[in-house]
ModelCIF file with pLDDT and N, C-alpha, C, O atoms, coordinates in Angstrom:
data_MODEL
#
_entry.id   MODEL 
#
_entity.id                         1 
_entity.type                       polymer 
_entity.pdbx_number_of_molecules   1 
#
_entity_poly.entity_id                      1 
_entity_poly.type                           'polypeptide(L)' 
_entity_poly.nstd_linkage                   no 
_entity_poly.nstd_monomer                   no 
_entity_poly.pdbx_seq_one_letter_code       
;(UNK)(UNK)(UNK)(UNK)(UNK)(UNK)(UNK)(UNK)(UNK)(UNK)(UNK)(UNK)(UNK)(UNK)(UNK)(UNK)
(UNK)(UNK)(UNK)(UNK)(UNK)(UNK)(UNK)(UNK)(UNK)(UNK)(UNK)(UNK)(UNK)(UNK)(UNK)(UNK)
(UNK)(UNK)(UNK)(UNK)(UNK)(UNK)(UNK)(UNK)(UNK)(UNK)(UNK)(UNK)(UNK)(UNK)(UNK)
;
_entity_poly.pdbx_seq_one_letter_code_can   XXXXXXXXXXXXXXXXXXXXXXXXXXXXXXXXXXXXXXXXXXXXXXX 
_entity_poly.pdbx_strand_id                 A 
#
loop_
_entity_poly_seq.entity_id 
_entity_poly_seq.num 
_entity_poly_seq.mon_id 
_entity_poly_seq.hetero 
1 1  UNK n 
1 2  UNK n 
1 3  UNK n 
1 4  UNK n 
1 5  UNK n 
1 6  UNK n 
1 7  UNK n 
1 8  UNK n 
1 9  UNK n 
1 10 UNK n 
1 11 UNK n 
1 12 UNK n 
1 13 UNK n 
1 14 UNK n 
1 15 UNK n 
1 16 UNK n 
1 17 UNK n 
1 18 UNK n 
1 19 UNK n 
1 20 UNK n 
1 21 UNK n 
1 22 UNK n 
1 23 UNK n 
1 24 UNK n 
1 25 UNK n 
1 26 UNK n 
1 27 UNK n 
1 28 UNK n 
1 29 UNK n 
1 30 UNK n 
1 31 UNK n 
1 32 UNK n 
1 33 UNK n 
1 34 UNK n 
1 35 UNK n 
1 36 UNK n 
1 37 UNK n 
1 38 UNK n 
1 39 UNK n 
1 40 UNK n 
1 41 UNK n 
1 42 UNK n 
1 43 UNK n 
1 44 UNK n 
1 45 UNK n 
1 46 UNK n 
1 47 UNK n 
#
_struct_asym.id          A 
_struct_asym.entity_id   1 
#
loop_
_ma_qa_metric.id 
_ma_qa_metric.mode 
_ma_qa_metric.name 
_ma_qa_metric.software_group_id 
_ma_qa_metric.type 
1 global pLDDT . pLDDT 
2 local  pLDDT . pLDDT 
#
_ma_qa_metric_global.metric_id      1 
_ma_qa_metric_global.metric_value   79.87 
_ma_qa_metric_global.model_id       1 
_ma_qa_metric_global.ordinal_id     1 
#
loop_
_ma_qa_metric_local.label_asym_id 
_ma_qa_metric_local.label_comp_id 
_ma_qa_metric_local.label_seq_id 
_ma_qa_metric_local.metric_id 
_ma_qa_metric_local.metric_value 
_ma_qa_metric_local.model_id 
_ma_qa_metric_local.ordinal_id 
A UNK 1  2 86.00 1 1  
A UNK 2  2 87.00 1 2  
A UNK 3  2 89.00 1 3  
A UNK 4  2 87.00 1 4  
A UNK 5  2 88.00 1 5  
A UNK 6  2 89.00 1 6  
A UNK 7  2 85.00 1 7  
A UNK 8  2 86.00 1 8  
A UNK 9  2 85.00 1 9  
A UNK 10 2 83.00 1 10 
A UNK 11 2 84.00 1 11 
A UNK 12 2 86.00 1 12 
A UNK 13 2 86.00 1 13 
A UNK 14 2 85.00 1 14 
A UNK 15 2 87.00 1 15 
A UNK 16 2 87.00 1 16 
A UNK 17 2 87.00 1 17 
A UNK 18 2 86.00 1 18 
A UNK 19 2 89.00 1 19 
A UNK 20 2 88.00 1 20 
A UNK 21 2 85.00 1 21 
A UNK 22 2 88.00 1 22 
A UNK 23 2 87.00 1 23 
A UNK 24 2 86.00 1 24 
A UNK 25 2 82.00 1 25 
A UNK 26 2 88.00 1 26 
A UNK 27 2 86.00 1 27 
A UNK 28 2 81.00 1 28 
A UNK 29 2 82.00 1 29 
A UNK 30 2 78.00 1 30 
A UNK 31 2 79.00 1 31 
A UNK 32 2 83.00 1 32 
A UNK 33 2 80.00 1 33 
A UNK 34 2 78.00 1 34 
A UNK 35 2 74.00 1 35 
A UNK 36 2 78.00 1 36 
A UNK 37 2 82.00 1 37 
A UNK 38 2 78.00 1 38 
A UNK 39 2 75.00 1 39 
A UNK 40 2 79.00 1 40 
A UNK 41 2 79.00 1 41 
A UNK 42 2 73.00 1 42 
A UNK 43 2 68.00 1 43 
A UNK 44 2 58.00 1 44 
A UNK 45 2 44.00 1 45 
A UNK 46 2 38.00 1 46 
A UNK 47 2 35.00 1 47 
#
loop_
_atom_site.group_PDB 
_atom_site.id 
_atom_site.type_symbol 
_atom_site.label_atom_id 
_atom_site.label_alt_id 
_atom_site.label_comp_id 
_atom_site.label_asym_id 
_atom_site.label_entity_id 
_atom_site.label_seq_id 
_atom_site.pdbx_PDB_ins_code 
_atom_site.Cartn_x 
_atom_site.Cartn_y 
_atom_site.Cartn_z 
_atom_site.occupancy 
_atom_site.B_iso_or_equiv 
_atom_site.pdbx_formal_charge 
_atom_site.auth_seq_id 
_atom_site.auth_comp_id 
_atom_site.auth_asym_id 
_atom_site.auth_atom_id 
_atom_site.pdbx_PDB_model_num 
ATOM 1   N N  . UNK A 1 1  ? 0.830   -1.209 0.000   1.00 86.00 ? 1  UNK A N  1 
ATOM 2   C CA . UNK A 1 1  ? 0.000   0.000  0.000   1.00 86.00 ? 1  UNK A CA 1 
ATOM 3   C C  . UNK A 1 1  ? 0.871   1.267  0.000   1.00 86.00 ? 1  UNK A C  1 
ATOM 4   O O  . UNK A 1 1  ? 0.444   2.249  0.608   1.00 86.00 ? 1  UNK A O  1 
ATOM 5   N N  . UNK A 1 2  ? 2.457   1.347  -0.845  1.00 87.00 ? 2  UNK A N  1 
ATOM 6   C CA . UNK A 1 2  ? 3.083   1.846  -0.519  1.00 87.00 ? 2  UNK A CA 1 
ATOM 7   C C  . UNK A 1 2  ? 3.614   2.414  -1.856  1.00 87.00 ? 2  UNK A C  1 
ATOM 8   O O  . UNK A 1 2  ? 4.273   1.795  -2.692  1.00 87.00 ? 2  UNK A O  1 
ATOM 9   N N  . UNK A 1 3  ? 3.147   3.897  -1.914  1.00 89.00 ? 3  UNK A N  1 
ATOM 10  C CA . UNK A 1 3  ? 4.605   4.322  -3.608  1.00 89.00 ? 3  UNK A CA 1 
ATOM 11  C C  . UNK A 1 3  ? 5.744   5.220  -3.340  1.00 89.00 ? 3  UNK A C  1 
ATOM 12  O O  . UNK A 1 3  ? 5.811   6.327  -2.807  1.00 89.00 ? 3  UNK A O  1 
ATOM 13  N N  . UNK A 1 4  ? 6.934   4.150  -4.045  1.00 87.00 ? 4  UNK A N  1 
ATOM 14  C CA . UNK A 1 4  ? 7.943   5.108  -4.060  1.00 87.00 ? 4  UNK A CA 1 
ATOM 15  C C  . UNK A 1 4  ? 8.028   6.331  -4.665  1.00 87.00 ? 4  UNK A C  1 
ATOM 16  O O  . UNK A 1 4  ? 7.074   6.459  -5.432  1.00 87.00 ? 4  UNK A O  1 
ATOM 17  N N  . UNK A 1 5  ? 8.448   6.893  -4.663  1.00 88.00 ? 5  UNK A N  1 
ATOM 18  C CA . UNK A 1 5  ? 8.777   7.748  -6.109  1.00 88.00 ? 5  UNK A CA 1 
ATOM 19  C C  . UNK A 1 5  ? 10.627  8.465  -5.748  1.00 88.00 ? 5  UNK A C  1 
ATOM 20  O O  . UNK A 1 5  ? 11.231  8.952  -4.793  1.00 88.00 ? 5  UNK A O  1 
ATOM 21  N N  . UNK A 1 6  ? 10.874  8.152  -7.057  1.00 89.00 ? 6  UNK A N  1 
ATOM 22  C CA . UNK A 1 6  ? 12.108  8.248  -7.122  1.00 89.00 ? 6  UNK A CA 1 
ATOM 23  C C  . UNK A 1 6  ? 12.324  9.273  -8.325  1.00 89.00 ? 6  UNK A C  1 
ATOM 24  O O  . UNK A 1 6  ? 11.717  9.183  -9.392  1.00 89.00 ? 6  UNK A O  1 
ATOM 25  N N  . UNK A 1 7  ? 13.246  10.239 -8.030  1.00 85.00 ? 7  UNK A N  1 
ATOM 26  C CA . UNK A 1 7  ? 13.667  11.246 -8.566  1.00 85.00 ? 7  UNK A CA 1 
ATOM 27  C C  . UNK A 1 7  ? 14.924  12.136 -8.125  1.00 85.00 ? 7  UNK A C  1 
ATOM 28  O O  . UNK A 1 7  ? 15.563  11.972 -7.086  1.00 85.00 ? 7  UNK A O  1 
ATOM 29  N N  . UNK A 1 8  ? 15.108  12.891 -8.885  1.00 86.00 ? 8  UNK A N  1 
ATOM 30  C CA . UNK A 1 8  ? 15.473  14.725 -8.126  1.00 86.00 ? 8  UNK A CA 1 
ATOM 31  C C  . UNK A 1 8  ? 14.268  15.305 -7.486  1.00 86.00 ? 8  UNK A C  1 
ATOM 32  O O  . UNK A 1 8  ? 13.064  15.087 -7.620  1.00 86.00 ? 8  UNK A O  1 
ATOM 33  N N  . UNK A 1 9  ? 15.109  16.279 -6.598  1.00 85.00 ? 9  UNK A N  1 
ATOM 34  C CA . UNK A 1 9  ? 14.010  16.413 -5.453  1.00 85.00 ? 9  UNK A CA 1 
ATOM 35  C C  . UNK A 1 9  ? 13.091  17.386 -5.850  1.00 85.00 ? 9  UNK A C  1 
ATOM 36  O O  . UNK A 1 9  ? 12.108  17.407 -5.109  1.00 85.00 ? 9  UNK A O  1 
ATOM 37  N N  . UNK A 1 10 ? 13.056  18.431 -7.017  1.00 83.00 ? 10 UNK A N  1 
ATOM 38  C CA . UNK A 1 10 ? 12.106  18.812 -7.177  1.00 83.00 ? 10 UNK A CA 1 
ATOM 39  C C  . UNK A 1 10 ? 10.984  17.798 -7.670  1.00 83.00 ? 10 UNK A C  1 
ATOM 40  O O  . UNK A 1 10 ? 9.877   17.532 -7.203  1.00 83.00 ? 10 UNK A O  1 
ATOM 41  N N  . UNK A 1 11 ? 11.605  17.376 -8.674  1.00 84.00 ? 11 UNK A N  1 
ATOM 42  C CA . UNK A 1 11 ? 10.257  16.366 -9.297  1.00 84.00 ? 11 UNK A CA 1 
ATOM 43  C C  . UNK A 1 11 ? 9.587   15.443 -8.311  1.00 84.00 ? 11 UNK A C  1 
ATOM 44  O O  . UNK A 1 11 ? 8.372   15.369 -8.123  1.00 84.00 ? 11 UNK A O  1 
ATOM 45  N N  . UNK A 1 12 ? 10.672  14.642 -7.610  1.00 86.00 ? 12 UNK A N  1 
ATOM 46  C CA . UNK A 1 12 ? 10.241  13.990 -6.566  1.00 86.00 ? 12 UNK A CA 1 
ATOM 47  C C  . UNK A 1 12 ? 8.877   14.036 -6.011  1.00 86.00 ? 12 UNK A C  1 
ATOM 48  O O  . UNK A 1 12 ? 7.931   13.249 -5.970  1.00 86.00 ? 12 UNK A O  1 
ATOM 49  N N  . UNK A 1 13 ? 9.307   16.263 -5.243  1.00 86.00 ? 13 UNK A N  1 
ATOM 50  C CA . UNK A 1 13 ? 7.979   16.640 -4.485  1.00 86.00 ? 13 UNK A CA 1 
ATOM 51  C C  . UNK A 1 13 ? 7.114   16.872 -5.352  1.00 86.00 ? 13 UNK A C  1 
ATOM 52  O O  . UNK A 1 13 ? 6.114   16.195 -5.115  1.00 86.00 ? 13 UNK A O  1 
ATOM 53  N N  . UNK A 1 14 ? 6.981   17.618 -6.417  1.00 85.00 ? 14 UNK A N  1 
ATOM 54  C CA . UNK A 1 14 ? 5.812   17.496 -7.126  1.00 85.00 ? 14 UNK A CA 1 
ATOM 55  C C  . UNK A 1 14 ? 5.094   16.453 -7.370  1.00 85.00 ? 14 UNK A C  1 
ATOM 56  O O  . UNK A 1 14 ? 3.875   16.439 -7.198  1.00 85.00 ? 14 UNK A O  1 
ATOM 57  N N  . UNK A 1 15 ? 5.894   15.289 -7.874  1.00 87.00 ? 15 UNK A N  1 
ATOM 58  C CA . UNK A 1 15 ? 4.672   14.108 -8.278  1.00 87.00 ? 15 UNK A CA 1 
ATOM 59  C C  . UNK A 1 15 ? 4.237   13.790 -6.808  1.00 87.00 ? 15 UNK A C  1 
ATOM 60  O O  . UNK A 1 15 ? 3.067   13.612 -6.471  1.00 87.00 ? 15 UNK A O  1 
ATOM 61  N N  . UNK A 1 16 ? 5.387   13.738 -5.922  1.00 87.00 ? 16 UNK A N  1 
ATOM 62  C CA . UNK A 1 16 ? 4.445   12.753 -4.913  1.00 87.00 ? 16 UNK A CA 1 
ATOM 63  C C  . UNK A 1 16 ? 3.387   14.070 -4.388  1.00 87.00 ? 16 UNK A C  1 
ATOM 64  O O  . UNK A 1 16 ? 2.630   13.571 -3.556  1.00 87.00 ? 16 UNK A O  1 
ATOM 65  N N  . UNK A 1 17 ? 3.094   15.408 -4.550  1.00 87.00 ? 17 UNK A N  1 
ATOM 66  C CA . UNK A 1 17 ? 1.952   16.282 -4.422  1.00 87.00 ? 17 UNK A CA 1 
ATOM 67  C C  . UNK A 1 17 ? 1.064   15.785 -5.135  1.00 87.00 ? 17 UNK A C  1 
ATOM 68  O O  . UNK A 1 17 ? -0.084  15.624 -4.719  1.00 87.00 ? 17 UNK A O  1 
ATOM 69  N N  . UNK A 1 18 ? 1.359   15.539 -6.040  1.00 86.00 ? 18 UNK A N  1 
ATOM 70  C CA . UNK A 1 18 ? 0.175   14.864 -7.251  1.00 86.00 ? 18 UNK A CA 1 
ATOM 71  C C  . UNK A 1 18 ? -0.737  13.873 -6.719  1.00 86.00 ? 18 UNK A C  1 
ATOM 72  O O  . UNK A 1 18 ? -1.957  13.756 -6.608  1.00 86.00 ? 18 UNK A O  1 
ATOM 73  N N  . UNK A 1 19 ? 0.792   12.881 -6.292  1.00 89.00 ? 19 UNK A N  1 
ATOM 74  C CA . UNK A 1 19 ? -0.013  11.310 -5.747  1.00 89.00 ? 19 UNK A CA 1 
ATOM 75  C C  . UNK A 1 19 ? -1.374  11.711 -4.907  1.00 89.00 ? 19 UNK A C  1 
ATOM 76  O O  . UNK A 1 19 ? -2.580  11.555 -5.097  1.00 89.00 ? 19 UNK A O  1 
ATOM 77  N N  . UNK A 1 20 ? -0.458  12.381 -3.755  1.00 88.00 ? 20 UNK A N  1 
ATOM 78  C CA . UNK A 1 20 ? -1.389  12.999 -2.809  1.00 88.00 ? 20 UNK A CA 1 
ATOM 79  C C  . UNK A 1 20 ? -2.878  13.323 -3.290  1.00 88.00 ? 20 UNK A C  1 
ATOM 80  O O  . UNK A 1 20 ? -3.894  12.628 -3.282  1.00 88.00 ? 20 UNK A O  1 
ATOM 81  N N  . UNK A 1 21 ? -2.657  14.508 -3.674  1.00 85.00 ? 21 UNK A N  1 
ATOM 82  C CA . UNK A 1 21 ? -4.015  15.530 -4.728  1.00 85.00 ? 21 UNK A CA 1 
ATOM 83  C C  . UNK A 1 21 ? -5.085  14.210 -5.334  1.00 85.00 ? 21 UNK A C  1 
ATOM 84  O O  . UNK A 1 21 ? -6.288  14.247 -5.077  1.00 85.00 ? 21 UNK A O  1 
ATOM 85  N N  . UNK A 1 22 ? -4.609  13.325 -5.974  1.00 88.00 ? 22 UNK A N  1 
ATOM 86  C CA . UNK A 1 22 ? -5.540  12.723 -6.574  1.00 88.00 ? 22 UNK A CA 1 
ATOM 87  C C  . UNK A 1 22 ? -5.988  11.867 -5.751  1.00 88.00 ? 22 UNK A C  1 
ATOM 88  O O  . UNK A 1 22 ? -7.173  11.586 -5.935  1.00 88.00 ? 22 UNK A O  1 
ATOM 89  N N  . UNK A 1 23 ? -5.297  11.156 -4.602  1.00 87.00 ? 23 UNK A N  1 
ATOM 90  C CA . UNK A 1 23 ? -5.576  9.905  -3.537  1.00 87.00 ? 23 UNK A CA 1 
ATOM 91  C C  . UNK A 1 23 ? -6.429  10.540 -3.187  1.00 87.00 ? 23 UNK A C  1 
ATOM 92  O O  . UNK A 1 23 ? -7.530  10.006 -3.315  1.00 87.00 ? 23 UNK A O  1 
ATOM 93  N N  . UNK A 1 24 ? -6.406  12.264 -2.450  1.00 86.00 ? 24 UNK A N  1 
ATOM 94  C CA . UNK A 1 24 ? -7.758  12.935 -1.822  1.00 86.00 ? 24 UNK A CA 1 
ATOM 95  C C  . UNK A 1 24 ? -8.675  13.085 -2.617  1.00 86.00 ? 24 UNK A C  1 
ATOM 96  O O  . UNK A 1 24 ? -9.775  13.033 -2.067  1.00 86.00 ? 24 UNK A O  1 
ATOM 97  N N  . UNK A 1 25 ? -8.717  13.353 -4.348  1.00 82.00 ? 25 UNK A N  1 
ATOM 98  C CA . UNK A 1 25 ? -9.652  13.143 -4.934  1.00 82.00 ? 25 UNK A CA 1 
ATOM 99  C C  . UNK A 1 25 ? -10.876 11.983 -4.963  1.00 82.00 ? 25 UNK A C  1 
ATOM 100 O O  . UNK A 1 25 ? -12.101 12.053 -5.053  1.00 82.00 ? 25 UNK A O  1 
ATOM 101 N N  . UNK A 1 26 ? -10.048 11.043 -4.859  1.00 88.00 ? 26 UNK A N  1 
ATOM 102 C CA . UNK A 1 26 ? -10.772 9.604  -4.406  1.00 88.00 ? 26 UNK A CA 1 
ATOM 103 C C  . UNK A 1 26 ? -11.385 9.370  -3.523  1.00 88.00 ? 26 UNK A C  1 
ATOM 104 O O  . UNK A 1 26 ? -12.449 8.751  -3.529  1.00 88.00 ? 26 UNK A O  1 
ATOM 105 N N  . UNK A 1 27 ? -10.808 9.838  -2.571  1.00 86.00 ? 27 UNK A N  1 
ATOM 106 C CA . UNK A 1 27 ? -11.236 9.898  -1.032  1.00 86.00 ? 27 UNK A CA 1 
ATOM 107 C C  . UNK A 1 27 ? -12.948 10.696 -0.984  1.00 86.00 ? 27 UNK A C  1 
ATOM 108 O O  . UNK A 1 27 ? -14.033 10.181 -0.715  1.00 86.00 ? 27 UNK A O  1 
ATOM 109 N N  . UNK A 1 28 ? -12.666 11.852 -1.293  1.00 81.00 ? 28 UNK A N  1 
ATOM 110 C CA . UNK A 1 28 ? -14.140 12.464 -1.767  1.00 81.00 ? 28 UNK A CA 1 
ATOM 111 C C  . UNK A 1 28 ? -14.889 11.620 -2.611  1.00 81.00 ? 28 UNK A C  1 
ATOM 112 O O  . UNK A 1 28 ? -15.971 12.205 -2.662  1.00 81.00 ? 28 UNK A O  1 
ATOM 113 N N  . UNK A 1 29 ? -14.975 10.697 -3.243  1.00 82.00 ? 29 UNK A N  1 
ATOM 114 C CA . UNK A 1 29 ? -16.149 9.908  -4.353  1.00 82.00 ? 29 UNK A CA 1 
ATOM 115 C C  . UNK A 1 29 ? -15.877 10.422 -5.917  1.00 82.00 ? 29 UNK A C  1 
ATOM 116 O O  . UNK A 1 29 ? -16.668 10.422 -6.860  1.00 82.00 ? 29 UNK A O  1 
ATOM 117 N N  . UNK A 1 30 ? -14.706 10.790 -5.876  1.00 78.00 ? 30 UNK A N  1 
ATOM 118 C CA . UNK A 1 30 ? -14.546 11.392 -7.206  1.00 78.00 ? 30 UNK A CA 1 
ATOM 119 C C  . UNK A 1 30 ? -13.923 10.654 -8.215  1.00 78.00 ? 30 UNK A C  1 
ATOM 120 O O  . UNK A 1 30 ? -13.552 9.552  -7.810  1.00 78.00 ? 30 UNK A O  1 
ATOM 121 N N  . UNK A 1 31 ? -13.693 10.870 -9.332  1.00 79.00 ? 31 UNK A N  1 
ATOM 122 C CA . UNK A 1 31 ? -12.827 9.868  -10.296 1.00 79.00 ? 31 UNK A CA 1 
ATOM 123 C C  . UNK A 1 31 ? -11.559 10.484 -10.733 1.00 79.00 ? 31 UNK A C  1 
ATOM 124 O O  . UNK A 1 31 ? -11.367 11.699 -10.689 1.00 79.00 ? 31 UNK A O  1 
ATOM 125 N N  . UNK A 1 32 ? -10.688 9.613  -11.159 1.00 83.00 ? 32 UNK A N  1 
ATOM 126 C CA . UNK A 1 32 ? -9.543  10.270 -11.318 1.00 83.00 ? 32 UNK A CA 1 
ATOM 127 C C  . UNK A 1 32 ? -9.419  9.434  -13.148 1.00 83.00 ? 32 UNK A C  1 
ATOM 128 O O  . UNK A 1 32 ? -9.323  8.252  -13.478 1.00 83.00 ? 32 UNK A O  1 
ATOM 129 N N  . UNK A 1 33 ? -9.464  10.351 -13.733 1.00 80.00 ? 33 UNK A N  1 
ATOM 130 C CA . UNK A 1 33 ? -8.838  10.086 -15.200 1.00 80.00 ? 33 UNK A CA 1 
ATOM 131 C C  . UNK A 1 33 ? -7.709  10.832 -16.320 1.00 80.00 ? 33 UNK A C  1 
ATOM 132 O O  . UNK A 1 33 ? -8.200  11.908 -16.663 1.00 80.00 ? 33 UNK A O  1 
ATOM 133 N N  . UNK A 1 34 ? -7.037  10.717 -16.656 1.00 78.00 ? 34 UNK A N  1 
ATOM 134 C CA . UNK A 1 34 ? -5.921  11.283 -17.704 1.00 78.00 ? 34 UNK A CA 1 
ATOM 135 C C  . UNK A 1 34 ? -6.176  13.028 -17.332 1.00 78.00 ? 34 UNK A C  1 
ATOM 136 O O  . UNK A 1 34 ? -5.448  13.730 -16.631 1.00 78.00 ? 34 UNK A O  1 
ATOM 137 N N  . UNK A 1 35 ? -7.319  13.392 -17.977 1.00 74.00 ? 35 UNK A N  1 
ATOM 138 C CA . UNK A 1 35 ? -7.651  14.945 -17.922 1.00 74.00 ? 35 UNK A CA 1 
ATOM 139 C C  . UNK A 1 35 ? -7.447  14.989 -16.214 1.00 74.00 ? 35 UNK A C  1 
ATOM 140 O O  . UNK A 1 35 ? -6.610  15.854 -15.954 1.00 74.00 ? 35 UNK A O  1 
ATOM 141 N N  . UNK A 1 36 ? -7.751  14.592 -15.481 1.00 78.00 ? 36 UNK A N  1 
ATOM 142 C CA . UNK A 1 36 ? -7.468  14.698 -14.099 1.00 78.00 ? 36 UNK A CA 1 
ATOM 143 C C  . UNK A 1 36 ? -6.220  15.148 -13.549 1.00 78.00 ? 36 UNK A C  1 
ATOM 144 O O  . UNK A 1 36 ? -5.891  16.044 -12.772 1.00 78.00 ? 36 UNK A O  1 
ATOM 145 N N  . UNK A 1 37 ? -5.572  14.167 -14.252 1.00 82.00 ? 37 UNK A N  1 
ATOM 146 C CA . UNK A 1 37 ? -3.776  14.100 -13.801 1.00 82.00 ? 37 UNK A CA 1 
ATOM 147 C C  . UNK A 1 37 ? -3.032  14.888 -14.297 1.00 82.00 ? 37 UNK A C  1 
ATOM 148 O O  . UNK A 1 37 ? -2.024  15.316 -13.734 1.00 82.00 ? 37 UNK A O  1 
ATOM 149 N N  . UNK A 1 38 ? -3.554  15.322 -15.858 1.00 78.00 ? 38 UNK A N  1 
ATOM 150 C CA . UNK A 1 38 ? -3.113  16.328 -16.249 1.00 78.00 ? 38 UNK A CA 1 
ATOM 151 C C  . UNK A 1 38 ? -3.135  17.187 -15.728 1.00 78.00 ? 38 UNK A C  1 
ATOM 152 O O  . UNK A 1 38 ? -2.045  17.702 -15.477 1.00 78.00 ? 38 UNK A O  1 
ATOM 153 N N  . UNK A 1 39 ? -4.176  17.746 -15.333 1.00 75.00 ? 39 UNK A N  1 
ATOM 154 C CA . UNK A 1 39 ? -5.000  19.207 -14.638 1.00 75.00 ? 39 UNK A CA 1 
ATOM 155 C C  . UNK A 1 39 ? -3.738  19.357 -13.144 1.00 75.00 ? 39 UNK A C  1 
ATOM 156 O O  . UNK A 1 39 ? -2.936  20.267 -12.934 1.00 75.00 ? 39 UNK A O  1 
ATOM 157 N N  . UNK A 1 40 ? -3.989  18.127 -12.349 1.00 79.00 ? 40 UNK A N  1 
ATOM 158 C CA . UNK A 1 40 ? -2.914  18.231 -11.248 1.00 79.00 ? 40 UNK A CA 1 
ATOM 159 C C  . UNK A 1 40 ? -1.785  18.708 -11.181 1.00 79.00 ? 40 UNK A C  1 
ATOM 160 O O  . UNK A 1 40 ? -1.412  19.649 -10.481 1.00 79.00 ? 40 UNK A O  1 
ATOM 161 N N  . UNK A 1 41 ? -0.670  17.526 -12.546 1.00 79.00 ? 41 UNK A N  1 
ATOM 162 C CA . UNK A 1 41 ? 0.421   18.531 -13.139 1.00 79.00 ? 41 UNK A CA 1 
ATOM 163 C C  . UNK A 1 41 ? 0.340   19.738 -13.325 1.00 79.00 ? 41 UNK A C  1 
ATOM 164 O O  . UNK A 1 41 ? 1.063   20.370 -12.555 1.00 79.00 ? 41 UNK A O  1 
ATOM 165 N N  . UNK A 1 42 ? -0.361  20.476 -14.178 1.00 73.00 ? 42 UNK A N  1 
ATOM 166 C CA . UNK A 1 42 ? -0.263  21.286 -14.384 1.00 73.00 ? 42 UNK A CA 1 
ATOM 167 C C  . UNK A 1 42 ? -0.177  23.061 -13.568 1.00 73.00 ? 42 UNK A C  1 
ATOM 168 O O  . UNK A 1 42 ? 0.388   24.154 -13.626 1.00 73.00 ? 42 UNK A O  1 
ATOM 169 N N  . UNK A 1 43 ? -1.547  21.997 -12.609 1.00 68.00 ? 43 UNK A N  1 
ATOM 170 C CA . UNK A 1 43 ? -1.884  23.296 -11.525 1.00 68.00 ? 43 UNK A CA 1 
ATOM 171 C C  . UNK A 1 43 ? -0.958  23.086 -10.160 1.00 68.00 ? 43 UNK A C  1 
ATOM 172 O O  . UNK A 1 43 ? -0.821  24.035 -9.389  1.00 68.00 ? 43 UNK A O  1 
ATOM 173 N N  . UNK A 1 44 ? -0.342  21.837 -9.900  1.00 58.00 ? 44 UNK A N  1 
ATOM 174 C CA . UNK A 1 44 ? 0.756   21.454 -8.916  1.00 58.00 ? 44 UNK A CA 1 
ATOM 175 C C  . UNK A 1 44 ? 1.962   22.765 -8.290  1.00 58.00 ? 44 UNK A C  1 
ATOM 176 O O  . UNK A 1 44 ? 2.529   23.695 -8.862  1.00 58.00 ? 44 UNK A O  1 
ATOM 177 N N  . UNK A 1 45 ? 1.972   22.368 -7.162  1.00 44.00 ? 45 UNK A N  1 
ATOM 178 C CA . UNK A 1 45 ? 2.402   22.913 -6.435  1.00 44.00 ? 45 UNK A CA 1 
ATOM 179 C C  . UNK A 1 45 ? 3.302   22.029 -5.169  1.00 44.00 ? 45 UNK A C  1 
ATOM 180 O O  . UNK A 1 45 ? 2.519   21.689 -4.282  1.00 44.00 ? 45 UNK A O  1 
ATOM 181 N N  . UNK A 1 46 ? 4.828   21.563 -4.874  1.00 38.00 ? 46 UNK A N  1 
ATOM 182 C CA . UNK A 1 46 ? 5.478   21.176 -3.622  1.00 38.00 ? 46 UNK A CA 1 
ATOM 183 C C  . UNK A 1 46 ? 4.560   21.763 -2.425  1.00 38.00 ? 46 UNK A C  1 
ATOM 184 O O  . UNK A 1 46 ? 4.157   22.909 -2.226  1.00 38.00 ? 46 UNK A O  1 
ATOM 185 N N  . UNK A 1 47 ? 4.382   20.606 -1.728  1.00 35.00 ? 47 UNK A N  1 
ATOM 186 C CA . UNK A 1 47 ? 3.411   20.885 -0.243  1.00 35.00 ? 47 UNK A CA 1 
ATOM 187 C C  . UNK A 1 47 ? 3.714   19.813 0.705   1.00 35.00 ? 47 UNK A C  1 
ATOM 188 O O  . UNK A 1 47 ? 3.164   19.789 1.806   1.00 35.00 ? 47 UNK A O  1 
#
């Protein structure tokens, strides 16, 4: 129940923000698809 993510540390924190962002998407009843993940990338932010 566990993701690595391996990188440089910027990218690192961004995707694993991502991971995050969309796991809480789920969490709410929501769906997560391509346009989703995109949208995340895009609007992403290290947190």
């Amino acid at each position: 129940n566990r993701l690595s993510v391996i990188g440089d540390i910027a990218a690192r924190e961004q995707a694993s923000a991502v991971l995050r962002s969309l796991y809480a998407r789920l969490e709410q009843g929501r769906s997560v698809v391509a346009g989703d993940i995109d949208g995340a990338m895009r609007m992403g932010r290290p947190m």
